[in-house]
N, C-alpha and C. Protein backbone atom coordinates (compact mmCIF):
# COMPACT_ATOMS: atom_id res chain seq x y z
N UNK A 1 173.94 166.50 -47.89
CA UNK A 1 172.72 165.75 -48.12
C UNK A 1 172.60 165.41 -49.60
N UNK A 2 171.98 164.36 -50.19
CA UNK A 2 171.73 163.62 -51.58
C UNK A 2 170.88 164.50 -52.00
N UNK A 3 171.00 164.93 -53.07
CA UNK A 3 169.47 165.39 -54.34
C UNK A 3 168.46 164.90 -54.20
N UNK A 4 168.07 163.84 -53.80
CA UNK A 4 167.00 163.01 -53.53
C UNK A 4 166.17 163.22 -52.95
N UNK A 5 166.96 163.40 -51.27
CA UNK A 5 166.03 164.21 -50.48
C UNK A 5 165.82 165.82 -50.44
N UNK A 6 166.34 166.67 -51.21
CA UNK A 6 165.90 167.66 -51.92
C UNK A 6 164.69 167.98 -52.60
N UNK A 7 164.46 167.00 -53.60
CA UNK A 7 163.53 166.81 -54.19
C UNK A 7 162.25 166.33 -53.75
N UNK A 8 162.63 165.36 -52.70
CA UNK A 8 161.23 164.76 -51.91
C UNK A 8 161.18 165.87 -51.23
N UNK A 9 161.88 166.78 -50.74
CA UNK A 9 161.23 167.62 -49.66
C UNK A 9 160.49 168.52 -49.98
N UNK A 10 161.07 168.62 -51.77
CA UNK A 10 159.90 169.99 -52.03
C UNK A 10 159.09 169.41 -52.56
N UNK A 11 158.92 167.92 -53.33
CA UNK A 11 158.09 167.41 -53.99
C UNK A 11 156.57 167.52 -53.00
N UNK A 12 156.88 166.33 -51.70
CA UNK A 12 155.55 166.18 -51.27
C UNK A 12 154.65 167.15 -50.86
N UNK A 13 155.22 168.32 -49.82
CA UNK A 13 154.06 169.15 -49.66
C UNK A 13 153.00 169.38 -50.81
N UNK A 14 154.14 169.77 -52.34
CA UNK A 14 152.86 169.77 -53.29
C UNK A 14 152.19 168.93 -53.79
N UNK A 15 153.14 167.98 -53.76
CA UNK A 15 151.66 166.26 -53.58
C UNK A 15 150.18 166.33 -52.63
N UNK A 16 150.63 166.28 -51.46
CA UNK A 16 150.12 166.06 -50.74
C UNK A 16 148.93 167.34 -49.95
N UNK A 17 149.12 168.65 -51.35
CA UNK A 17 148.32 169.69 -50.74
C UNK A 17 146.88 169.38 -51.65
N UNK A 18 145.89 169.61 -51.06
CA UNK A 18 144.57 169.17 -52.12
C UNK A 18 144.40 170.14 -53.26
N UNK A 19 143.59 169.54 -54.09
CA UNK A 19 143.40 170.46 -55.68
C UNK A 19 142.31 171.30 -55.13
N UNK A 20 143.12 172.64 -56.10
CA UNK A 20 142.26 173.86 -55.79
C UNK A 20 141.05 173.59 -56.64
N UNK A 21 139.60 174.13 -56.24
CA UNK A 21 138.82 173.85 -57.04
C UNK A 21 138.54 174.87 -58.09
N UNK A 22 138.05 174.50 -59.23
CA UNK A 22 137.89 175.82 -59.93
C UNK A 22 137.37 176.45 -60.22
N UNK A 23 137.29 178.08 -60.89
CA UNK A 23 136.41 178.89 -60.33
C UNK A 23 136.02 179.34 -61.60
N UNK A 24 134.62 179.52 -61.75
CA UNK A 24 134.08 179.91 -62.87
C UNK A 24 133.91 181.54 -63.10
N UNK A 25 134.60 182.18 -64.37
CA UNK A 25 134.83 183.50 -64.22
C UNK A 25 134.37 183.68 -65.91
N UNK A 26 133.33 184.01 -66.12
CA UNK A 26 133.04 184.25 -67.50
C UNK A 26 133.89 185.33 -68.04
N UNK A 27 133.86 186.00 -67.87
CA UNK A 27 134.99 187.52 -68.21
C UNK A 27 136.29 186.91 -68.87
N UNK A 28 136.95 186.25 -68.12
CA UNK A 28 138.29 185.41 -68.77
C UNK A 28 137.90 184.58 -69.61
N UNK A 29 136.58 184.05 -69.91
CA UNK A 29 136.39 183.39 -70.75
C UNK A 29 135.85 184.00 -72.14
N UNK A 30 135.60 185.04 -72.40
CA UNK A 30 135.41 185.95 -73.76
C UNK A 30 136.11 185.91 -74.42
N UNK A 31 137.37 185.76 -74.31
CA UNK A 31 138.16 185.37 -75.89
C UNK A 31 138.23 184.35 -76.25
N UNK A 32 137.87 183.07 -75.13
CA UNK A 32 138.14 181.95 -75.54
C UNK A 32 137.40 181.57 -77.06
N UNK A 33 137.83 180.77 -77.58
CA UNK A 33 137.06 180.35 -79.10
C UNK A 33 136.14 179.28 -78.82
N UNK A 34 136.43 178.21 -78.06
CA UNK A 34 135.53 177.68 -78.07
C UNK A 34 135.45 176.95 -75.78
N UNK A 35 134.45 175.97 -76.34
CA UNK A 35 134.46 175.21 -74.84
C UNK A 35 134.08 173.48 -75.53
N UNK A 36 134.06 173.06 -74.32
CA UNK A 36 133.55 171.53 -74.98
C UNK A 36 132.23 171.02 -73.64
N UNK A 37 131.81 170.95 -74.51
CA UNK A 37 130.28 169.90 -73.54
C UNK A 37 130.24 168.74 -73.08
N UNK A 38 130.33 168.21 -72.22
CA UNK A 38 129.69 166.43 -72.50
C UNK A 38 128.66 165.98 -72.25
N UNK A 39 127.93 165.60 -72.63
CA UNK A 39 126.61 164.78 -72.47
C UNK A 39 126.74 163.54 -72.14
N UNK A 40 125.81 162.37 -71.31
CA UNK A 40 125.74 161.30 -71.18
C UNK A 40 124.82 160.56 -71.91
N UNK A 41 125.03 160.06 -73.30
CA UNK A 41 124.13 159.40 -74.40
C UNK A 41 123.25 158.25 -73.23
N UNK A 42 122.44 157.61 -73.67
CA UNK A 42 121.47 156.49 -73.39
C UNK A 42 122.30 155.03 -73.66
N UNK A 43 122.91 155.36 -75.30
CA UNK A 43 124.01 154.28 -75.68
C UNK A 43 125.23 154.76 -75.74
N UNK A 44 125.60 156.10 -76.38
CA UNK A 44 126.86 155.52 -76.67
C UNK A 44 127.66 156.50 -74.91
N UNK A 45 126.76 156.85 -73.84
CA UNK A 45 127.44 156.77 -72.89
C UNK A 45 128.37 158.85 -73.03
N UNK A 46 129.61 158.77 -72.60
CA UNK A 46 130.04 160.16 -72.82
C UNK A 46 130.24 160.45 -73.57
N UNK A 47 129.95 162.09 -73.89
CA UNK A 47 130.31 162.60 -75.25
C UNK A 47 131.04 163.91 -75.45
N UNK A 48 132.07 164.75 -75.17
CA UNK A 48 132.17 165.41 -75.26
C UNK A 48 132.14 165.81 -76.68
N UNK A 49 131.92 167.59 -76.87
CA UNK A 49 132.03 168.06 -78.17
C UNK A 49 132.11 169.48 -78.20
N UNK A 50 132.87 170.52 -79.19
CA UNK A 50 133.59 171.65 -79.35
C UNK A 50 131.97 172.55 -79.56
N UNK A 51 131.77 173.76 -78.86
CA UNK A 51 130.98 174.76 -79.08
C UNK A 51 131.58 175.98 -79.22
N UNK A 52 131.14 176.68 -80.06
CA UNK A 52 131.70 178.70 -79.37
C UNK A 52 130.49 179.10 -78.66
N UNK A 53 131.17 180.09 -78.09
CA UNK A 53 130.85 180.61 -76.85
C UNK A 53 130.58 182.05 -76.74
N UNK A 54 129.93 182.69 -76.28
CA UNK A 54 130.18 184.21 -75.95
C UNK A 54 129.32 184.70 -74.71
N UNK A 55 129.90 185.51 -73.99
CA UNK A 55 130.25 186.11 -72.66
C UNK A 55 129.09 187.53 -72.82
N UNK A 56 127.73 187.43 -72.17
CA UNK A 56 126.69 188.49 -72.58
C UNK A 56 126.78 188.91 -71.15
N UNK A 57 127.03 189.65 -70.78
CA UNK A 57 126.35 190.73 -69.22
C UNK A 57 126.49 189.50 -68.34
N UNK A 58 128.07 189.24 -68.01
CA UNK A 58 129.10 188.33 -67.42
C UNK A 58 128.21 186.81 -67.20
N UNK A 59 127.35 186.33 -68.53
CA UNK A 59 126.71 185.31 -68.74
C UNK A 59 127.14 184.49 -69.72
N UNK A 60 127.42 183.17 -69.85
CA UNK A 60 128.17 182.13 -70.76
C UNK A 60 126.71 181.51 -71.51
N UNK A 61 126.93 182.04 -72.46
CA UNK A 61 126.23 181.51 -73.96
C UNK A 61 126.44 180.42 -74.84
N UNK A 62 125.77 179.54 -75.23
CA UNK A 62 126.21 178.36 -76.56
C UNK A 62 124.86 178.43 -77.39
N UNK A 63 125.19 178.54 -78.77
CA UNK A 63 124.37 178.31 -79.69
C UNK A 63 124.27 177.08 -80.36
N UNK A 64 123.42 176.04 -80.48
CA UNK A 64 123.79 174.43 -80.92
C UNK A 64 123.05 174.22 -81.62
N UNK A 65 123.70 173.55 -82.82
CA UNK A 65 123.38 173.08 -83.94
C UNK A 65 122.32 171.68 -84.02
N UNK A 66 121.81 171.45 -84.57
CA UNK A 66 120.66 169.75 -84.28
C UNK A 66 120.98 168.62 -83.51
N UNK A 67 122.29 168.44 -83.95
CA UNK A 67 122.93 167.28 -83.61
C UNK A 67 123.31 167.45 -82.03
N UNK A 68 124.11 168.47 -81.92
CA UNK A 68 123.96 169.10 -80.31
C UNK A 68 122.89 169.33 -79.42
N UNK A 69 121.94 169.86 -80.23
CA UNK A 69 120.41 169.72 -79.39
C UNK A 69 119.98 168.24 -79.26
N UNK A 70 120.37 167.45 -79.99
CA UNK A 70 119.64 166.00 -79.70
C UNK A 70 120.79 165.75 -78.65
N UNK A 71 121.85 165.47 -78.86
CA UNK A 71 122.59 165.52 -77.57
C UNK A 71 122.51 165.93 -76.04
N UNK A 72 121.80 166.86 -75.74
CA UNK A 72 121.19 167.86 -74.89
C UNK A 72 119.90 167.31 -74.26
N UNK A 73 119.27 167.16 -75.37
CA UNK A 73 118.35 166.56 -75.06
C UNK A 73 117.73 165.34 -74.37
N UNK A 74 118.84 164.25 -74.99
CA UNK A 74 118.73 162.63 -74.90
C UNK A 74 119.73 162.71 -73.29
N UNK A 75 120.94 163.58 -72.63
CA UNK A 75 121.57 163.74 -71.94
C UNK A 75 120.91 163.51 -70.07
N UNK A 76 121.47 162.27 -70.51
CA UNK A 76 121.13 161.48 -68.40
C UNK A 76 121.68 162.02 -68.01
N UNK A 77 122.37 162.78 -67.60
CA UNK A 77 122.60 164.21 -66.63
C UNK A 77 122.24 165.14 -66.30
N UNK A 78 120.77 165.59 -67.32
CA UNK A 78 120.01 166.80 -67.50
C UNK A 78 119.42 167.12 -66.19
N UNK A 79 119.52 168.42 -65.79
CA UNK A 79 119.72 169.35 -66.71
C UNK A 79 121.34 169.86 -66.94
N UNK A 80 121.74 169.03 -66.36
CA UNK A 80 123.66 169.42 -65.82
C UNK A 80 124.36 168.84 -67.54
N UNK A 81 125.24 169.48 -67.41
CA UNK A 81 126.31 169.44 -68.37
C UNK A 81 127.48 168.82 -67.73
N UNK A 82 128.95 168.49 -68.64
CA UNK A 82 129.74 169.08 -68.32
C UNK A 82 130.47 169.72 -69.32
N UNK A 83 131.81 170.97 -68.14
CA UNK A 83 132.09 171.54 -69.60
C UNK A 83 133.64 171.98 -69.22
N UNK A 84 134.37 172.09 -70.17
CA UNK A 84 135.86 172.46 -70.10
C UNK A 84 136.05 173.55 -70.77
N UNK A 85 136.57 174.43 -70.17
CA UNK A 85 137.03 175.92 -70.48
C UNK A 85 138.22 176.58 -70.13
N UNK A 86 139.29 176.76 -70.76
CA UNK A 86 140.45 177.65 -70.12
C UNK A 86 140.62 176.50 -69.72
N UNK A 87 141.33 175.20 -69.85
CA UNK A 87 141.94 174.58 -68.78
C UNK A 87 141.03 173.93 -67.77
N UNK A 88 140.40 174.68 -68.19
CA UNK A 88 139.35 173.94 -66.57
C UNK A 88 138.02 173.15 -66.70
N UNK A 89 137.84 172.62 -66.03
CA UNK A 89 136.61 171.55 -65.88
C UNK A 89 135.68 171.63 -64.98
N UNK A 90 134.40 171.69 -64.96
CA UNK A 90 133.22 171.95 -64.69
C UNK A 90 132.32 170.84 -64.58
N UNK A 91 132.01 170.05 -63.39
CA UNK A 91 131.12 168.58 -63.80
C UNK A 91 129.88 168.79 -63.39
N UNK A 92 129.62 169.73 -62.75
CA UNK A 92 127.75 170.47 -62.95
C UNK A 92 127.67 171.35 -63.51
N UNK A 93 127.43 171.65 -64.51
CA UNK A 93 126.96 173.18 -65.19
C UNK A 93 125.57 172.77 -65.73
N UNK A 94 124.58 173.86 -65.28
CA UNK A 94 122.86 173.67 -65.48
C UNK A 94 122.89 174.36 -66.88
N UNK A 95 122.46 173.97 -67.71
CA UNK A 95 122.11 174.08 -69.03
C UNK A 95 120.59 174.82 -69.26
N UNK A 96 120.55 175.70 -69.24
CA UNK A 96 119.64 176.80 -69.15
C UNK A 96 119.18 177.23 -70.14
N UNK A 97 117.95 176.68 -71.14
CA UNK A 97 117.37 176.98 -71.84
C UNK A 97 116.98 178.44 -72.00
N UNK A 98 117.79 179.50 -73.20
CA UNK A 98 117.70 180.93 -73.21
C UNK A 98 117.18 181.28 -74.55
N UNK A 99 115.92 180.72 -74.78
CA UNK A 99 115.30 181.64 -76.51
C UNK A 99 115.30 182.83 -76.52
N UNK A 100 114.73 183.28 -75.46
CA UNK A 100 114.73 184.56 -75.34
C UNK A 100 115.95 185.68 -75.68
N UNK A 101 117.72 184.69 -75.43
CA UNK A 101 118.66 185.56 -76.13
C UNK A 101 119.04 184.99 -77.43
N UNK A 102 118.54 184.37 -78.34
CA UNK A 102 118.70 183.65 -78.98
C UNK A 102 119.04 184.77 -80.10
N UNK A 103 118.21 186.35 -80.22
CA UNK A 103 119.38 187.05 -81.55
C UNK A 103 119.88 187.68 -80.91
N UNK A 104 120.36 187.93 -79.31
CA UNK A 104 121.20 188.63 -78.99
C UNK A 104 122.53 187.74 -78.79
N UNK A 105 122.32 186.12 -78.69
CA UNK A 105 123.62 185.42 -78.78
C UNK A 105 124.05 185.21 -80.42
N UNK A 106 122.84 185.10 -81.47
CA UNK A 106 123.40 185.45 -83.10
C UNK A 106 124.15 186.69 -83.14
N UNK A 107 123.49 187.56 -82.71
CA UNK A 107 124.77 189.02 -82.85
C UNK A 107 126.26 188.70 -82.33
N UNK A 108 126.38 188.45 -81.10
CA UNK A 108 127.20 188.30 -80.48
C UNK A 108 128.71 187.28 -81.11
N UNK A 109 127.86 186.28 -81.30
CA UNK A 109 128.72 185.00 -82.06
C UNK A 109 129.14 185.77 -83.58
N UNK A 110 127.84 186.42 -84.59
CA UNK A 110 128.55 186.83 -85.47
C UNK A 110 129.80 188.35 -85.54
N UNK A 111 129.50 188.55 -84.44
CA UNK A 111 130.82 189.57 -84.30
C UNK A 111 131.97 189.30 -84.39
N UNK A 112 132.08 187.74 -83.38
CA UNK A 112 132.93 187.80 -82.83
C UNK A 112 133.88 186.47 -83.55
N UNK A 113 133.01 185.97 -84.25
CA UNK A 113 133.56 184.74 -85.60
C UNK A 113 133.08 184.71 -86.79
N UNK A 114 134.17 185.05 -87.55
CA UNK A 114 134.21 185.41 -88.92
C UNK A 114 133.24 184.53 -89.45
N UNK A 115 134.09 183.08 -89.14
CA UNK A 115 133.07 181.78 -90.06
C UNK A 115 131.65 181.83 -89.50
N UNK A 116 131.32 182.78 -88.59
CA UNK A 116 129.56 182.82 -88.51
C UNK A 116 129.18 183.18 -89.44
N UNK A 117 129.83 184.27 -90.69
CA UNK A 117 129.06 184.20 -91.99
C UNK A 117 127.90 183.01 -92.63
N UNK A 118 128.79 182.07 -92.84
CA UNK A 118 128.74 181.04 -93.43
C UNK A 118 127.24 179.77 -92.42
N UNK A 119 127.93 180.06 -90.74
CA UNK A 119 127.09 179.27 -89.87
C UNK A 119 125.85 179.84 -89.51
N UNK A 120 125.54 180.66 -90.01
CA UNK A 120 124.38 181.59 -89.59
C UNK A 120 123.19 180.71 -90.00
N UNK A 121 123.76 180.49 -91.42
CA UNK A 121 122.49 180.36 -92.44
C UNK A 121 122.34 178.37 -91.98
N UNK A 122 122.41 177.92 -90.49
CA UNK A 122 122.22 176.79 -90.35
C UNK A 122 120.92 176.82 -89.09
N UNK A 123 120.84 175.39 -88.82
CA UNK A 123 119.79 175.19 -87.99
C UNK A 123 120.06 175.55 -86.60
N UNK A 124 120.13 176.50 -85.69
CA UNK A 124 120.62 176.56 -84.35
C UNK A 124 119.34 176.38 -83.39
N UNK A 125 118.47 175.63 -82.91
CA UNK A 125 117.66 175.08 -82.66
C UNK A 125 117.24 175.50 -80.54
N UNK A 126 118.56 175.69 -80.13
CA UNK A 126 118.67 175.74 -78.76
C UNK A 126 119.61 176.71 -78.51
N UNK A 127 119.73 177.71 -78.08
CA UNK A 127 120.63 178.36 -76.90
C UNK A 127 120.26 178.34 -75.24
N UNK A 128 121.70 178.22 -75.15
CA UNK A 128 121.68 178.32 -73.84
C UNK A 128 122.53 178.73 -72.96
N UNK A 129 122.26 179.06 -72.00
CA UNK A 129 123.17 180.14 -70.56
C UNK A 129 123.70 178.87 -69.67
N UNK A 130 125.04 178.56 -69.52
CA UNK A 130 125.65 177.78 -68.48
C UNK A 130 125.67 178.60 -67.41
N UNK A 131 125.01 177.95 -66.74
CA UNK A 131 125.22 178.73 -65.11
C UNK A 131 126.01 176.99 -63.93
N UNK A 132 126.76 177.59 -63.72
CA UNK A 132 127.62 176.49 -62.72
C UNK A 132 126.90 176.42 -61.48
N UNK A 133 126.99 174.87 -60.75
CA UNK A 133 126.32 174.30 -59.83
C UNK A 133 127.60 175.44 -58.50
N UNK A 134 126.42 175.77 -57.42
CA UNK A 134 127.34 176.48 -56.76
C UNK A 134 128.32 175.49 -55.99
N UNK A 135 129.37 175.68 -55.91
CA UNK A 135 130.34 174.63 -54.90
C UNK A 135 130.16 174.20 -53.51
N UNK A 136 129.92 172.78 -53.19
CA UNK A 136 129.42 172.32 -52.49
C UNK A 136 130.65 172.53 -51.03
N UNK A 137 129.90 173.16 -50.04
CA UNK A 137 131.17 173.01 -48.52
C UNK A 137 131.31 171.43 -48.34
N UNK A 138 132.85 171.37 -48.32
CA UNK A 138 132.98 169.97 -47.62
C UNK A 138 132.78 170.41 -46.05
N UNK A 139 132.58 169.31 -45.34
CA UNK A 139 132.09 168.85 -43.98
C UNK A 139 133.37 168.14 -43.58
């Protein structure tokens, strides 16, 4: 038999098997350094952008700077995010307004990044807890 059909034979099953969906596991996500957000502006439409992150009592944290809070804010998707982590992508995540951990996510962040020295002493205006949209059963 040709190489050809070798290759198609093992190729398609994995073509043709559907994408696993992915699974949100905060725990694996604690070392990560950062994640990225996107918002849907009014004008300029999508936006993704780089946050750090930290992992409180298996809960996903972001601390955001002005420019990120107006982002957040102005965001036609609200209260949903989206967000990429580890590889992976997330196109509902509820954006969960958390003041209440707001110096337990400052502790956290300055532990765990040096350059929080320096970012501390800025405007962090909003934290918040990503909690993921639960996965919908297909029918």
């Amino acid at each position: 038999m040709r190489p050809a059909f070798w290759l198609t034979a093992l190729l398609v099953p994995l073509l043709g098997a559907p994408a696993l969906a992915a699974e949100w596991s905060p725990r694996a996500y604690a070392q990560e350094s950062t994640l990225q957000l996107r918002t849907v502006g009014p004008e300029e439409g999508e936006y993704w952008f780089p946050v750090w992150l930290v992992v409180i009592d298996d809960q996903v944290y972001v601390r955001l700077g002005a420019r990120a809070t107006g982002r957040v804010e102005k965001n036609r998707t609200a209260p949903y995010l989206a967000v990429r982590i580890a590889g992976q992508e997330f196109d509902r995540v509820k954006a969960v307004p958390a003041p209440e951990m707001r110096e337990g996510v400052a502790q956290a962040m300055a532990a765990k990044y040096w350059a929080d020295l320096i970012m501390h002493h800025f405007s962090h205006p909003l934290t918040l807890r990503l909690v993921p949209e639960p996965a919908r059963e297909e029918r």
